[in-house]
C-alpha atoms as a PDB file:
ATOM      1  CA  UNK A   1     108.551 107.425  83.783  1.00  0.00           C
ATOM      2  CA  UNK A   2     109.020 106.903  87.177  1.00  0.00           C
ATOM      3  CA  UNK A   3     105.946 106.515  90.103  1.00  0.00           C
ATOM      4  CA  UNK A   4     107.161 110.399  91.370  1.00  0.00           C
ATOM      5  CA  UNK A   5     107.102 111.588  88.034  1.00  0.00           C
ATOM      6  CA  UNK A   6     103.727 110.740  87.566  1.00  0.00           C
ATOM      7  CA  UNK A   7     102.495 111.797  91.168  1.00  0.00           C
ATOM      8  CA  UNK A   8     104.110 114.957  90.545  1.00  0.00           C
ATOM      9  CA  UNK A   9     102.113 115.419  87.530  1.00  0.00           C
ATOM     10  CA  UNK A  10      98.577 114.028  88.678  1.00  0.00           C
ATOM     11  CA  UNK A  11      99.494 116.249  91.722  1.00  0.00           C
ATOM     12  CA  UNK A  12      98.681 119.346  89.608  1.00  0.00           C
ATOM     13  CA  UNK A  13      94.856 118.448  89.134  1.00  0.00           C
ATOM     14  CA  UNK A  14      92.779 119.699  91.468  1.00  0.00           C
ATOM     15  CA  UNK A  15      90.018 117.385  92.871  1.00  0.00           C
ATOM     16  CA  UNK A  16      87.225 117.600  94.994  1.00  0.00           C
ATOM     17  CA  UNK A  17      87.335 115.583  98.734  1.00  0.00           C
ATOM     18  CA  UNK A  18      84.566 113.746  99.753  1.00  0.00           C
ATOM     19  CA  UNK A  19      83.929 110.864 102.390  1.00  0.00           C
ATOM     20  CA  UNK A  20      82.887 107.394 101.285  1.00  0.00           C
ATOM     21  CA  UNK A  21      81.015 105.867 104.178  1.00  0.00           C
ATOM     22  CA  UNK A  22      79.049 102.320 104.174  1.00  0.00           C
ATOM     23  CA  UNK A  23      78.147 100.070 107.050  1.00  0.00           C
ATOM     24  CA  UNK A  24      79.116  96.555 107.759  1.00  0.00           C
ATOM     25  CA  UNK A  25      76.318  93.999 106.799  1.00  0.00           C
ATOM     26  CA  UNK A  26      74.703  92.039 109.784  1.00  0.00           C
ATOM     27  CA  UNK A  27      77.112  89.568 111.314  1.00  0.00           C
ATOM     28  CA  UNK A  28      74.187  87.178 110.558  1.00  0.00           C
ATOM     29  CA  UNK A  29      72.186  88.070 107.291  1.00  0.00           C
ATOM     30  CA  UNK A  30      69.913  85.381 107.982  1.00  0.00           C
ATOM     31  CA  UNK A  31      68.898  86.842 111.184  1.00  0.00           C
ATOM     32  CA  UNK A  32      67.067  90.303 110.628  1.00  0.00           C
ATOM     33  CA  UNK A  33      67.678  91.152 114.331  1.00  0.00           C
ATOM     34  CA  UNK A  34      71.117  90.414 114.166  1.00  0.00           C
ATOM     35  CA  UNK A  35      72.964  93.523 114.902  1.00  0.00           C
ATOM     36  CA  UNK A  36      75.122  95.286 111.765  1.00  0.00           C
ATOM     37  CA  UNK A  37      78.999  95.915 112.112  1.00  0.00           C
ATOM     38  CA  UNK A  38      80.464  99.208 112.230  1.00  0.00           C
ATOM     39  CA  UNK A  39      80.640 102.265 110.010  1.00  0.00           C
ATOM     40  CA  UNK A  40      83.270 102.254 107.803  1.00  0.00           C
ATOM     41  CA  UNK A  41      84.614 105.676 106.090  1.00  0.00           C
ATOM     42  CA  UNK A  42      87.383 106.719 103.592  1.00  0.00           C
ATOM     43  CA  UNK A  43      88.614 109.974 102.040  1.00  0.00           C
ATOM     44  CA  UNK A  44      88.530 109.968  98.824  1.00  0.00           C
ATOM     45  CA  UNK A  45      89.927 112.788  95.849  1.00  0.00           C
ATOM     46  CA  UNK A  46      89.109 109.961  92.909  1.00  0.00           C
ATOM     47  CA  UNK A  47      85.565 110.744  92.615  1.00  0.00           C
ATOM     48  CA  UNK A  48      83.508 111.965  89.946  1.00  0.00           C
ATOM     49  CA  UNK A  49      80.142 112.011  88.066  1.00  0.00           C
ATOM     50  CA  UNK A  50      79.713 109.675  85.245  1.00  0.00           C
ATOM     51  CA  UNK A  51      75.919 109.690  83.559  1.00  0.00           C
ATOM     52  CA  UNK A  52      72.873 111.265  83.838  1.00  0.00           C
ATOM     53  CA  UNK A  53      70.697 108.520  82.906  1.00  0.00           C
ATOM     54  CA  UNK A  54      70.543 106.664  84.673  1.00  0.00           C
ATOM     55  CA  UNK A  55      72.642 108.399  87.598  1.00  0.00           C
ATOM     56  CA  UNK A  56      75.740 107.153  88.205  1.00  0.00           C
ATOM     57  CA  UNK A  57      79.092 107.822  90.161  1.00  0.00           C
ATOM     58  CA  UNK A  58      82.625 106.634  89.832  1.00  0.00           C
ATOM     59  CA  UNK A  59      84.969 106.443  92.851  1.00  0.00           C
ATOM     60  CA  UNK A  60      88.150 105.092  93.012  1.00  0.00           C
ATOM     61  CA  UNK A  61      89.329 102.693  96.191  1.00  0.00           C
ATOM     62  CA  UNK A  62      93.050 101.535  97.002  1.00  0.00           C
ATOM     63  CA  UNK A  63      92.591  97.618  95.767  1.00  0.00           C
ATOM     64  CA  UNK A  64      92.492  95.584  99.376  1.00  0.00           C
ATOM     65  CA  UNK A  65      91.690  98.515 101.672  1.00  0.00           C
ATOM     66  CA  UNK A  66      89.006  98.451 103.710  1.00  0.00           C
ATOM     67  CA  UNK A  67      86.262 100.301 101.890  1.00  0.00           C
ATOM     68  CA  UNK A  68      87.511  98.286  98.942  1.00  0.00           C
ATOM     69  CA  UNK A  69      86.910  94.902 100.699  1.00  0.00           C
ATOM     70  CA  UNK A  70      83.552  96.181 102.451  1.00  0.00           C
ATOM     71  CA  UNK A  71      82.038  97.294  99.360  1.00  0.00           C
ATOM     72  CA  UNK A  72      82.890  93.925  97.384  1.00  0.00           C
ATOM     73  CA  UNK A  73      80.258  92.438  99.473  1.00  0.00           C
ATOM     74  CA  UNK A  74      78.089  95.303 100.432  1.00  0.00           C
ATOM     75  CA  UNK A  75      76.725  97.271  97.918  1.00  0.00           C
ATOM     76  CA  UNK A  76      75.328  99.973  99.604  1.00  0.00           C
ATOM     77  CA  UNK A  77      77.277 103.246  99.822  1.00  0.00           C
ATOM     78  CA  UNK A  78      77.198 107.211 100.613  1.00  0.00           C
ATOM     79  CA  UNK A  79      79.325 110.020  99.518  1.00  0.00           C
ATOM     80  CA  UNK A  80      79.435 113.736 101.430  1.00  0.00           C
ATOM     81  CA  UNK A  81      80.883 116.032  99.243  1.00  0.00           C
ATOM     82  CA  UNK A  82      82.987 118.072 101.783  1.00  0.00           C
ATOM     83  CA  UNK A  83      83.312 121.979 102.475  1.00  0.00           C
ATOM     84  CA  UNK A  84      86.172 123.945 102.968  1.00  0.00           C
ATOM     85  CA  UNK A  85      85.440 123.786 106.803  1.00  0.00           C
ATOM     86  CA  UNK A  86      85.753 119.973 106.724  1.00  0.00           C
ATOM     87  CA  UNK A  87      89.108 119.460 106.127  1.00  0.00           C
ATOM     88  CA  UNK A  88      89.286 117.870 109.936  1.00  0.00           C
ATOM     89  CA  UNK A  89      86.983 115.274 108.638  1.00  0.00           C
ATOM     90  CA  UNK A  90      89.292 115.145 105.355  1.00  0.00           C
ATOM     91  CA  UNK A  91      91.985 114.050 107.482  1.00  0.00           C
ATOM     92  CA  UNK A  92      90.844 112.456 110.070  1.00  0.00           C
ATOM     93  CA  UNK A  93      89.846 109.471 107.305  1.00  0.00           C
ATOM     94  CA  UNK A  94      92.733 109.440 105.683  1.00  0.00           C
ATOM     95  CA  UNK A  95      95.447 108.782 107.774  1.00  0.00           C
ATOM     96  CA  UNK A  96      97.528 105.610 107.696  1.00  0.00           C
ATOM     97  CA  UNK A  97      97.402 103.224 110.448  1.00  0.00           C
ATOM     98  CA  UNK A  98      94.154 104.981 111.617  1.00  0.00           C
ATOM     99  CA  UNK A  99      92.802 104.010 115.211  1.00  0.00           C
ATOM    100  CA  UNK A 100      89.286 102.083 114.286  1.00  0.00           C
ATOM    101  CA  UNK A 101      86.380 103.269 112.205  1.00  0.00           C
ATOM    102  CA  UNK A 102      84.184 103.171 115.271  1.00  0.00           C
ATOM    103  CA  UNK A 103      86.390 105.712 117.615  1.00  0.00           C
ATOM    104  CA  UNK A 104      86.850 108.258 114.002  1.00  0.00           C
ATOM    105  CA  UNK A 105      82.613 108.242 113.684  1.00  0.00           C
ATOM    106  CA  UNK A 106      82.245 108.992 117.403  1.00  0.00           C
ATOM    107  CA  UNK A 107      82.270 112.723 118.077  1.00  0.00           C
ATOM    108  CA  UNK A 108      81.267 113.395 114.333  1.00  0.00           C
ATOM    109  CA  UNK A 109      77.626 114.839 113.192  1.00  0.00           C
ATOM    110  CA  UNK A 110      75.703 112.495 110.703  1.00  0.00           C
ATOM    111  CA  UNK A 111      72.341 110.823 110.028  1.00  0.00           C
ATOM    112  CA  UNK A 112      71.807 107.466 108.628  1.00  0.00           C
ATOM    113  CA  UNK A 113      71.263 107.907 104.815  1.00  0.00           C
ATOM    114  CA  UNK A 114      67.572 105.981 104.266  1.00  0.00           C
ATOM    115  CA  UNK A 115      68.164 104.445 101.139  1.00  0.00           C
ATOM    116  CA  UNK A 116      72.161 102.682 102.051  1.00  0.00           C
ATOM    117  CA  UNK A 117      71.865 103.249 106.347  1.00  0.00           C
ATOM    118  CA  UNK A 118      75.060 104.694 105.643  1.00  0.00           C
ATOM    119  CA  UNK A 119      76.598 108.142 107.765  1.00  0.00           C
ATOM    120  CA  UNK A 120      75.978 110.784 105.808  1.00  0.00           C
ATOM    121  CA  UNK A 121      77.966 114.161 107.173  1.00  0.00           C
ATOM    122  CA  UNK A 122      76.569 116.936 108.701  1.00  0.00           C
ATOM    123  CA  UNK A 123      77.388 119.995 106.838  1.00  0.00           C
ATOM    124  CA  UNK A 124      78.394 118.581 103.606  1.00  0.00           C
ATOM    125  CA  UNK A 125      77.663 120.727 100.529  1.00  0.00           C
ATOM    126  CA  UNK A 126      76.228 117.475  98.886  1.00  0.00           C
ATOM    127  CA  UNK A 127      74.934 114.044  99.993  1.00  0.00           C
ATOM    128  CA  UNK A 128      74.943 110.764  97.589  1.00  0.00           C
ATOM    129  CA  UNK A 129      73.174 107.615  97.995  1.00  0.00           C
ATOM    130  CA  UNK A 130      74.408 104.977  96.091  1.00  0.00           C
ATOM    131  CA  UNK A 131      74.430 100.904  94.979  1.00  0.00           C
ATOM    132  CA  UNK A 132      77.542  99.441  93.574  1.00  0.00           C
ATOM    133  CA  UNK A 133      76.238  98.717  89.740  1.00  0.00           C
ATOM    134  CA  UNK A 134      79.893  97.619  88.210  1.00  0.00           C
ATOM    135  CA  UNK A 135      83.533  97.019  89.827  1.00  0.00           C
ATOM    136  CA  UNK A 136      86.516  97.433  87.775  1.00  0.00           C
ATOM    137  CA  UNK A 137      90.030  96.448  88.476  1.00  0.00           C
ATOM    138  CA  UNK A 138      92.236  99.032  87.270  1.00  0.00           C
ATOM    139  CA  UNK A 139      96.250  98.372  87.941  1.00  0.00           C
ATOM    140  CA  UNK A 140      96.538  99.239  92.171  1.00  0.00           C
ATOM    141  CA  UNK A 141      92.779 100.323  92.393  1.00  0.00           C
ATOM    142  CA  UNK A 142      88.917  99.437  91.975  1.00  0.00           C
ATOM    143  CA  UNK A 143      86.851 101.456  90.321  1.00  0.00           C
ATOM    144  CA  UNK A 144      83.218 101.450  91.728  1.00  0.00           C
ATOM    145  CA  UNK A 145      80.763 102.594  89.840  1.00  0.00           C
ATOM    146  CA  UNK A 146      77.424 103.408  91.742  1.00  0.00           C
ATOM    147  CA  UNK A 147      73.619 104.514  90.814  1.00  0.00           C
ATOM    148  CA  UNK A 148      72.406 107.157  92.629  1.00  0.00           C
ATOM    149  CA  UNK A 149      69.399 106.144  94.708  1.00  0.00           C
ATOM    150  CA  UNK A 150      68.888 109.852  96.526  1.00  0.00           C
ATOM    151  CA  UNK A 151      71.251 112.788  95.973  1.00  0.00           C
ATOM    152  CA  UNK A 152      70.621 116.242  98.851  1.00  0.00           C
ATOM    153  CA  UNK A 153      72.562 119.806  98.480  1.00  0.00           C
ATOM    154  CA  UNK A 154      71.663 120.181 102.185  1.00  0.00           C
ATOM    155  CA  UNK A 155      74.384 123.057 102.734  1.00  0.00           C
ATOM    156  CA  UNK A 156      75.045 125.886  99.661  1.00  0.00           C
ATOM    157  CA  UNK A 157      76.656 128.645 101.516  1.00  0.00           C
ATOM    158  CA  UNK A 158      80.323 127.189 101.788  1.00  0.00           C
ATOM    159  CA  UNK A 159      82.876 126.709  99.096  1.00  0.00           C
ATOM    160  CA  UNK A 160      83.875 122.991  98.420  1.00  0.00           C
ATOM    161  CA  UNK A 161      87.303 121.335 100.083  1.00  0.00           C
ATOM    162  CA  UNK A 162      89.964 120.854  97.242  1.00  0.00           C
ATOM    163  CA  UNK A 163      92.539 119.084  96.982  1.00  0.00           C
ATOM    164  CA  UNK A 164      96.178 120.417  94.824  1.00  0.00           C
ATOM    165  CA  UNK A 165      99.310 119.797  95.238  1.00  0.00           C
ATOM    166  CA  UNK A 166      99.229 117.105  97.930  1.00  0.00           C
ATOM    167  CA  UNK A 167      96.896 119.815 100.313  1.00  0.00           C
ATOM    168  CA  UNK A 168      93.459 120.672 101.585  1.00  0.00           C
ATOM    169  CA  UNK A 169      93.136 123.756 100.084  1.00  0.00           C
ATOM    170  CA  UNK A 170      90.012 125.846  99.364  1.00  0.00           C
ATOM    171  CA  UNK A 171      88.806 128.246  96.887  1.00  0.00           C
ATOM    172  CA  UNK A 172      89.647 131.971  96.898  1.00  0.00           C
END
């Protein structure tokens, strides 16, 4: 079987989109008034729920990306669960060769989850707080496993951002 084989395949599952956000430890962790680094973001279609009790999440991260090498040493982590009117936000985290975390954050609505201080998104249909319980390698990925320290449906009204076919797409 050949890698487009099996994309073409896995491309036939729909998935949910959220955004994986966490923020840079302190530059100095010894120093509480040293300031933190930036937010960090990804988009993310390899997420799901994995237990009740205790609460915990699954997402998958591209092994040596960013978010992968962030949450390695930061366990602290947020997931918005994004609505069909979000696909901007969708995209705007995904893209390759992306202009820097900081400049993608700046004209986008959030507050500071109180449990990781990560961004969670305004207008999200769902809000996740989580800390990084298990990380397993798994061929060209990690997958992070996370309890759920707070979980918010702050928005109900819209439908939820899919993903099919290699497109945003929303339900009907």
């Amino acid at each position: 079987m050949s890698n487009d084989e099996f994309r073409a395949a896995m491309s036939r599952l729909a998935s949910g989109v959220v955004l994986v956000t966490a923020q840079e430890p302190p530059l100095d962790p010894d120093d509480p008034g040293a300031p933190v680094g930036e937010d960090v973001g990804m988009t993310a279609t390899a997420f799901v729920s994995v237990s009740l009790d205790p609460p915990l999440v699954l997402v998958g991260l591209r092994e040596g990306s960013r978010m992968d090498d962030l949450l390695a040493e930061q366990p602290l982590w947020a997931v918005s669960v994004l609505s069909e009117g979000q696909r901007h936000i969708a995209g705007r985290f995904a893209m390759k060769g992306r202009v820097s975390d900081r400049l993608l954050f700046q004209d986008l609505g959030y507050v500071r989850g109180g449990h990781t201080g990560a961004p969670l998104v305004d207008g999200a249909l769902a809000t996740l707080e989580c800390r990084t319980e298990q990380r397993v390698p798994a061929g060209d990925h990690t997958l992070v496993i996370g309890r759920v320290l707070a979980a918010r449906t702050p928005s109900a009204d819209a439908g939820p951002l899919t993903y099919f076919r290699g497109r945003y797409r929303h339900l009907a």
